[in-house]
N, C-alpha and C. Protein backbone atom coordinates (compact mmCIF):
# COMPACT_ATOMS: atom_id res chain seq x y z
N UNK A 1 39.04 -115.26 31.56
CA UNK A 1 37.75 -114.75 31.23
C UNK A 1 37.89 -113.31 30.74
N UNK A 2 37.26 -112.99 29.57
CA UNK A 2 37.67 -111.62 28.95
C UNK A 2 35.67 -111.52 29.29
N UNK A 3 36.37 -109.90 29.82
CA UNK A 3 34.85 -108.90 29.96
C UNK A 3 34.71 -107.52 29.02
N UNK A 4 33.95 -107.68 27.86
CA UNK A 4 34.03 -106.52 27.12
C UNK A 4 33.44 -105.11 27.32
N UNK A 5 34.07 -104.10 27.58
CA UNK A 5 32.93 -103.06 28.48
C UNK A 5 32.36 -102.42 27.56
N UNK A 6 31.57 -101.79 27.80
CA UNK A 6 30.34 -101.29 27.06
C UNK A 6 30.74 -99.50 26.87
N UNK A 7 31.18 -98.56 26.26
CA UNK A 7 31.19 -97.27 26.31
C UNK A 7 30.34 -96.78 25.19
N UNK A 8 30.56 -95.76 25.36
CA UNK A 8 29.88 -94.37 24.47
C UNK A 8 30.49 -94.01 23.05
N UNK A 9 29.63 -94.34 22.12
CA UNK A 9 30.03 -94.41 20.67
C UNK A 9 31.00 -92.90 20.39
N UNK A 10 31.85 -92.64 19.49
CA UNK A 10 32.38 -91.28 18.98
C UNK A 10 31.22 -90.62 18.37
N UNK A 11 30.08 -91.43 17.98
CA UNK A 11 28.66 -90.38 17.41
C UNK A 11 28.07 -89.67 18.54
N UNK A 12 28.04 -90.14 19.89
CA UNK A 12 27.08 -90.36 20.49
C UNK A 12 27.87 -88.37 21.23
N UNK A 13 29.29 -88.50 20.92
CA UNK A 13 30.07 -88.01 22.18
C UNK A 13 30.25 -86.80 21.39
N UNK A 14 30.06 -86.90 19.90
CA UNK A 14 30.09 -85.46 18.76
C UNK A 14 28.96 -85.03 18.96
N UNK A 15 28.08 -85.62 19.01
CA UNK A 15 26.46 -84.65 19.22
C UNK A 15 26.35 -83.98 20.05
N UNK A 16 26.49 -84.51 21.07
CA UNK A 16 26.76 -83.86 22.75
C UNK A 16 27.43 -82.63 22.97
N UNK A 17 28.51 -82.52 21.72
CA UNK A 17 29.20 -82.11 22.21
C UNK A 17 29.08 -80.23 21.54
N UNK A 18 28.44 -80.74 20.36
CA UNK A 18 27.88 -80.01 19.17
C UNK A 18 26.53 -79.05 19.81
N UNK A 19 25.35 -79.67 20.54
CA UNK A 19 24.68 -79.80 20.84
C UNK A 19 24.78 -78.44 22.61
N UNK A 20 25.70 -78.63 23.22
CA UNK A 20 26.66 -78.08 24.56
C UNK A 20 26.52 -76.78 23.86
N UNK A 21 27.46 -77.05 22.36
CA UNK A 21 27.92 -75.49 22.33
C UNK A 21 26.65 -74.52 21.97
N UNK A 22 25.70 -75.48 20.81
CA UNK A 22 24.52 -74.35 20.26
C UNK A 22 23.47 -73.57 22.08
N UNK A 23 23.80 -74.66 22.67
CA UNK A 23 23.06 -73.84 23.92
C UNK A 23 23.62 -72.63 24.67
N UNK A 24 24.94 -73.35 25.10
CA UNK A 24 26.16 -71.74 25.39
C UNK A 24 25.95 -70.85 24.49
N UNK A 25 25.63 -70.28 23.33
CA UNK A 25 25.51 -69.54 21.87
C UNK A 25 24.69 -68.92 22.31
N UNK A 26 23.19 -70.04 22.02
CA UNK A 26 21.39 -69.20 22.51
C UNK A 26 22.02 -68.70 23.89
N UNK A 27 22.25 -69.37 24.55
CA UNK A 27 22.63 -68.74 26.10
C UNK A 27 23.20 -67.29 26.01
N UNK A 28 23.92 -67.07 25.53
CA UNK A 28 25.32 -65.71 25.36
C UNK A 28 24.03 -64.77 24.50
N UNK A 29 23.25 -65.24 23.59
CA UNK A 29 22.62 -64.30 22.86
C UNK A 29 21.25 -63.92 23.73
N UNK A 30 20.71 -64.68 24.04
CA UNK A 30 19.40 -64.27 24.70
C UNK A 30 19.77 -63.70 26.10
N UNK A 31 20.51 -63.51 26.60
CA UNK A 31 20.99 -63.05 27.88
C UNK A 31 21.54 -61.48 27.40
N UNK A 32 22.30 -61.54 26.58
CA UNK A 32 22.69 -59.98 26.03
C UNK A 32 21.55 -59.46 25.97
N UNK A 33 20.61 -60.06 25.00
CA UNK A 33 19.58 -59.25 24.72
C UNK A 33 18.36 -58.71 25.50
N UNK A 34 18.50 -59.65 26.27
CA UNK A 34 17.48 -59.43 27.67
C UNK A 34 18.15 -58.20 28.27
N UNK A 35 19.22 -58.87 28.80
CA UNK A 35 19.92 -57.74 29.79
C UNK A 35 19.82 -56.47 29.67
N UNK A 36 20.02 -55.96 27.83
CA UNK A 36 19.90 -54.66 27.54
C UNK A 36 18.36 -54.37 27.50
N UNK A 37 17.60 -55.07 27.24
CA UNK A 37 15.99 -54.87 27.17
C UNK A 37 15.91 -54.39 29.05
N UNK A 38 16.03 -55.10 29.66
CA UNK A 38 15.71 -55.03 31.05
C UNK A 38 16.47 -53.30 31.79
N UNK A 39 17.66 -53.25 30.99
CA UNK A 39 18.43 -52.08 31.34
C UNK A 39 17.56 -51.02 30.92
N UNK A 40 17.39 -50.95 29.57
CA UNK A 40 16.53 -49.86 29.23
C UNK A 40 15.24 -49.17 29.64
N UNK A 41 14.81 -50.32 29.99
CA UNK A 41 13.39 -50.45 31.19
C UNK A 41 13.74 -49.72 32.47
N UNK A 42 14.76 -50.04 33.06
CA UNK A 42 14.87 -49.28 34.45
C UNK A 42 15.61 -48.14 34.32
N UNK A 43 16.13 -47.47 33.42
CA UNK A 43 16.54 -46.33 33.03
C UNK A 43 14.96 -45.77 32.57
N UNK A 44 14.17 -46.08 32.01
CA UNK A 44 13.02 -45.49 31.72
C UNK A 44 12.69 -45.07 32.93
N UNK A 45 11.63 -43.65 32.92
CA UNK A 45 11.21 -42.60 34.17
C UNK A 45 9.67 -42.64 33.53
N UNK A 46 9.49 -42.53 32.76
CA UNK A 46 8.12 -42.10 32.14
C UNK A 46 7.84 -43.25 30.83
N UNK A 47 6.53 -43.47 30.67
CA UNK A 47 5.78 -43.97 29.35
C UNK A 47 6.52 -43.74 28.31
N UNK A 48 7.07 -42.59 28.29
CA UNK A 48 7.64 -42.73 26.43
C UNK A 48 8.71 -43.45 26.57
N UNK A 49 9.79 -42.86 27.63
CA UNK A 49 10.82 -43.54 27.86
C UNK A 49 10.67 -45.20 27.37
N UNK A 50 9.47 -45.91 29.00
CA UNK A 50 9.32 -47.56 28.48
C UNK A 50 9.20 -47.71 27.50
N UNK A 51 8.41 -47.16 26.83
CA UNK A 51 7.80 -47.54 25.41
C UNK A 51 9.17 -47.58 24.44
N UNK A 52 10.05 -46.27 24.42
CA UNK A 52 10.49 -46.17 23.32
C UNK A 52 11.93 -47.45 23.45
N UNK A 53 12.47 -47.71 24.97
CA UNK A 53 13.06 -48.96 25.45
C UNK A 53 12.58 -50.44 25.08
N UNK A 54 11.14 -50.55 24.54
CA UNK A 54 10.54 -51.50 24.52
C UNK A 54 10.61 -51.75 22.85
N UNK A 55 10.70 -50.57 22.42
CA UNK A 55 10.99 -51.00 20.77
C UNK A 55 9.77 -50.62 20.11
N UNK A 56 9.17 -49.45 20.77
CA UNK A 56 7.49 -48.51 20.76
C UNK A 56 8.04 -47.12 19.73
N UNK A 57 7.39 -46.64 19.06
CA UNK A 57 7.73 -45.23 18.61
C UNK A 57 7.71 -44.09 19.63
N UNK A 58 6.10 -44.29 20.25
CA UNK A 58 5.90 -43.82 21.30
C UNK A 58 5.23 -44.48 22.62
N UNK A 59 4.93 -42.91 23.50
CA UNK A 59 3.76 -43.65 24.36
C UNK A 59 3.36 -42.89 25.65
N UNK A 60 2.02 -43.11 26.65
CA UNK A 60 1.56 -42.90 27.27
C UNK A 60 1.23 -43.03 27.78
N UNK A 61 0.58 -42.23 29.32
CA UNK A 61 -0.06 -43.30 30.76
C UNK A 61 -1.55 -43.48 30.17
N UNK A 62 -2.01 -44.33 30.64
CA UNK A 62 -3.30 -44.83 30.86
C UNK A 62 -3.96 -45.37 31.95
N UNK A 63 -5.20 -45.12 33.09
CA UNK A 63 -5.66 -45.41 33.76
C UNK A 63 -4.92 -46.93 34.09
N UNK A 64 -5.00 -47.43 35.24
CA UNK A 64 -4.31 -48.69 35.80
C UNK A 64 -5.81 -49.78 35.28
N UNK A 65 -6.70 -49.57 35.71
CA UNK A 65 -8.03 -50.36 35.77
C UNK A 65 -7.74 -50.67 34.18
N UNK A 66 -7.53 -49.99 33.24
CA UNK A 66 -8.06 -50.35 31.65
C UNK A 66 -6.88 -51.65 31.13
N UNK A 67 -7.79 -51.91 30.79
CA UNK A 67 -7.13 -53.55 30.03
C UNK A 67 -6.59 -53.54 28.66
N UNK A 68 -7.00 -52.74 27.93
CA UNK A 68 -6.46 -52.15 26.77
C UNK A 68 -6.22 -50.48 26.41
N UNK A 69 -5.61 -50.56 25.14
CA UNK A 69 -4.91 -49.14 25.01
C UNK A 69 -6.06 -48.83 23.80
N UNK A 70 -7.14 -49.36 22.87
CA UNK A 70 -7.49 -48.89 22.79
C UNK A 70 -7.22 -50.31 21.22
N UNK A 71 -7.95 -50.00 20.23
CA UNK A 71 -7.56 -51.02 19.03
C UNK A 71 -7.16 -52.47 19.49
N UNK A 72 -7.57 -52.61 20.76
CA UNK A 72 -7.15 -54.13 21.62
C UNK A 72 -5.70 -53.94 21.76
N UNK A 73 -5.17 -53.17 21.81
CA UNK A 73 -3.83 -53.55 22.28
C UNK A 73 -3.74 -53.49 23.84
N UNK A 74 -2.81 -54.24 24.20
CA UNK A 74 -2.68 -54.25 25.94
C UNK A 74 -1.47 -53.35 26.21
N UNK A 75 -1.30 -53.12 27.65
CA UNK A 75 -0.80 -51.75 27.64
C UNK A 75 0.64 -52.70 28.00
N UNK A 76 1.77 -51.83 28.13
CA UNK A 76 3.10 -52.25 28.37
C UNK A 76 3.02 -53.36 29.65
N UNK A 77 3.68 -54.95 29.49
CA UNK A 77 3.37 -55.44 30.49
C UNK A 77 4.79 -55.70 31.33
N UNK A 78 3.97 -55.47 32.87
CA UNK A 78 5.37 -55.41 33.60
C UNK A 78 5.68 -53.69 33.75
N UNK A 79 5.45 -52.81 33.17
CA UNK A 79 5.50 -51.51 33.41
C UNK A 79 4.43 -50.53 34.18
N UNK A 80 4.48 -49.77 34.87
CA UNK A 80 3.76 -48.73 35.39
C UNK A 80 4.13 -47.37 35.82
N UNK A 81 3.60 -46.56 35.70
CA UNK A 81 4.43 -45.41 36.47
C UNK A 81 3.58 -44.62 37.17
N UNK A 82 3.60 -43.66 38.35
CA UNK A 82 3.15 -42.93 39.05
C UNK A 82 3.16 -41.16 38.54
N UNK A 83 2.08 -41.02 38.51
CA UNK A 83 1.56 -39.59 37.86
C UNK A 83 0.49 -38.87 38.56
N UNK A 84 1.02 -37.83 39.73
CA UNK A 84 0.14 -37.35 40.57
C UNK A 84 -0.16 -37.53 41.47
N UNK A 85 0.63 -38.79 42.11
CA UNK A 85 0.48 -39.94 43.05
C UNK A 85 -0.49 -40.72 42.69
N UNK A 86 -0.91 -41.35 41.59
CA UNK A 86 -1.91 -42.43 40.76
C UNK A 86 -0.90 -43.34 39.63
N UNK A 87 -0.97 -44.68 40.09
CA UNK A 87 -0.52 -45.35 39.32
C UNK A 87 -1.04 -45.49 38.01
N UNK A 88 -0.26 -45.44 36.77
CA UNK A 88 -0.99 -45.60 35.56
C UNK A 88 -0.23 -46.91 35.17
N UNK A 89 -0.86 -46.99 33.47
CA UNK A 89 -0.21 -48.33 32.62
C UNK A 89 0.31 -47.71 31.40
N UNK A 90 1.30 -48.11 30.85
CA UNK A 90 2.09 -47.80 29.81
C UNK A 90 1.43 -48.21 28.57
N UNK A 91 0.72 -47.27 27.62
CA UNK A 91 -0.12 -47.73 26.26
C UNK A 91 1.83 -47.18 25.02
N UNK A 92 1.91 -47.78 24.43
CA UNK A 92 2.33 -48.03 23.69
C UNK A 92 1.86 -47.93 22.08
N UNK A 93 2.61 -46.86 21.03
CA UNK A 93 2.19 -47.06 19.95
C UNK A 93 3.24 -46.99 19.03
């Protein structure tokens, strides 16, 4: 009695395999780029600093309560800093 087994085509095992590497790639690139985004952020002390880490020209505190910076923009998110002992929000321009 012959039993023929069933495997995994050479198409099936090139895609996969093709497929592995483009993610390791995005992986290696979006991780650099974060990493240094995130670095620059915690080296920031002040608003201009975040801002200018964030890829901002400039920038400034703004009340914590305000929801925008002003032209609808929202203020740096994920950032804050303390000024006077009062937390502010990072407006960005």
């Amino acid at each position: 009695m012959r039993k023929k087994a069933q495997g995994i085509s050479i198409n099936v095992i090139i895609i996969a395999a093709i497929a592995l590497a483009v993610l390791v790639v995005l992986f290696m690139i979006f991780t650099g780029r974060l990493g240094l985004f995130s670095k620059g952020l915690s080296e920031a002390t002040d608003c201009k600093q975040a801002c200018k880490s964030a890829g901002y020209a400039d920038g400034s505190a703004t009340d914590e309560t305000a929801t925008d910076c002003g032209s609808g923009r929202p203020p740096l998110p994920g950032y804050s800093v303390i000024v006077d002992g009062v937390r502010k929000k990072c407006c960005c321009t």
